[in-house]
Protein backbone atom coordinates (compact mmCIF):
# COMPACT_ATOMS: atom_id res chain seq x y z
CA UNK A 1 11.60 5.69 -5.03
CA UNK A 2 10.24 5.97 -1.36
CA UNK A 3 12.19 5.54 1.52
CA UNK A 4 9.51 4.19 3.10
CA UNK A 5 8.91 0.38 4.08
CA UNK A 6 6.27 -1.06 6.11
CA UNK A 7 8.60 -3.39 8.15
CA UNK A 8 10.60 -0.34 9.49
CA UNK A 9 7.37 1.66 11.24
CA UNK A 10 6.89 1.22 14.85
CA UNK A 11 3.66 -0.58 16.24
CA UNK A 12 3.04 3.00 17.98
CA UNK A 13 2.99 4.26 14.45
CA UNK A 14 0.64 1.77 13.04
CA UNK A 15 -1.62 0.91 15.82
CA UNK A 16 -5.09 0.62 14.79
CA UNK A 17 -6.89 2.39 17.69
CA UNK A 18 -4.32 5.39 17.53
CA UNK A 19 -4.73 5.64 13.79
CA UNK A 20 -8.49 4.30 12.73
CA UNK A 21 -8.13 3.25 9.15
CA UNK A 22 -11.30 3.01 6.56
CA UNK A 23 -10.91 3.08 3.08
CA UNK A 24 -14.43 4.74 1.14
CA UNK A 25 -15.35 3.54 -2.35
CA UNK A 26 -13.32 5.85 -4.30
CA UNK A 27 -9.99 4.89 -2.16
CA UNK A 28 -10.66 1.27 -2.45
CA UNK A 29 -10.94 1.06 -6.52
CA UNK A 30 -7.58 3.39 -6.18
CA UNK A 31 -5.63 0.84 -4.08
CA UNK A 32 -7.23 -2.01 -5.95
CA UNK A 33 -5.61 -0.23 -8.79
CA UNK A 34 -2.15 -0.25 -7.06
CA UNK A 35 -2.50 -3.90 -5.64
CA UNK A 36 -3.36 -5.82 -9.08
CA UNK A 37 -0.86 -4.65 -11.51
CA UNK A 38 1.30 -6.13 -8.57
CA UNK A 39 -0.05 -9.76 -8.59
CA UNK A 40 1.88 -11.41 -11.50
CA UNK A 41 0.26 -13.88 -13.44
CA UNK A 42 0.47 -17.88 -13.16
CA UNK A 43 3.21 -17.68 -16.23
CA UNK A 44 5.06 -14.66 -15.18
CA UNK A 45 8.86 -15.23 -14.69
CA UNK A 46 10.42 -15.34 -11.33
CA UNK A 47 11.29 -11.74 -11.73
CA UNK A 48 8.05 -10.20 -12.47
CA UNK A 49 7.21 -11.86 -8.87
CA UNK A 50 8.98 -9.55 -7.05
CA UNK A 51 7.63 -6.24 -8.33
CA UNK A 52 8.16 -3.67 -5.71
CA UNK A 53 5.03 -2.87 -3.14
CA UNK A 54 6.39 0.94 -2.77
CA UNK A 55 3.08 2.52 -4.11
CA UNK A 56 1.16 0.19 -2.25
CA UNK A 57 3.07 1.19 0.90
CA UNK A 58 2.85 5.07 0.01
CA UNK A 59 -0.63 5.14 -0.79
CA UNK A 60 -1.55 2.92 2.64
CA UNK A 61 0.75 5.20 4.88
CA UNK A 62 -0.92 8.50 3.20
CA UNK A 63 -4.39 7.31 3.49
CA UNK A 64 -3.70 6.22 6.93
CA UNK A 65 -2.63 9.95 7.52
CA UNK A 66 -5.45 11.33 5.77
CA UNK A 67 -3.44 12.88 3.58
CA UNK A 68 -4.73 10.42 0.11
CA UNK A 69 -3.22 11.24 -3.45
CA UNK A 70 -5.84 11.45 -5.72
């Protein structure tokens, strides 16, 4: 489990002109990949609606870095 959450990082550490983000094709299908398994479905239980975002988070911060998983 990461330690990481997206509420915790500074604006300095996020700020779009400081750290250009752009996701190419192959990076897009990957966090499209993360994102859906996420979304729960119209009959899902309350419990499956709070799935954790951690690999969403990880793979944003990474790619954000420029340092992608593949």
């Amino acid at each position: 489990m990461t330690e990481l959450w997206a509420h915790t990082l500074t604006w300095a550490e996020v700020d779009p002109p400081r750290h250009p983000f752009e996701l190419d094709e192959d990076a897009a299908r990957m966090l499209t990949g993360l994102v859906v398994p996420l979304l729960p479905s119209p009959e899902a239980a309350d419990e499956h609606r709070r799935r954790s975002l951690d690999p969403v988070t990880e793979f944003l911060v990474a790619a954000g870095r420029g340092n992608r998983r593949s």
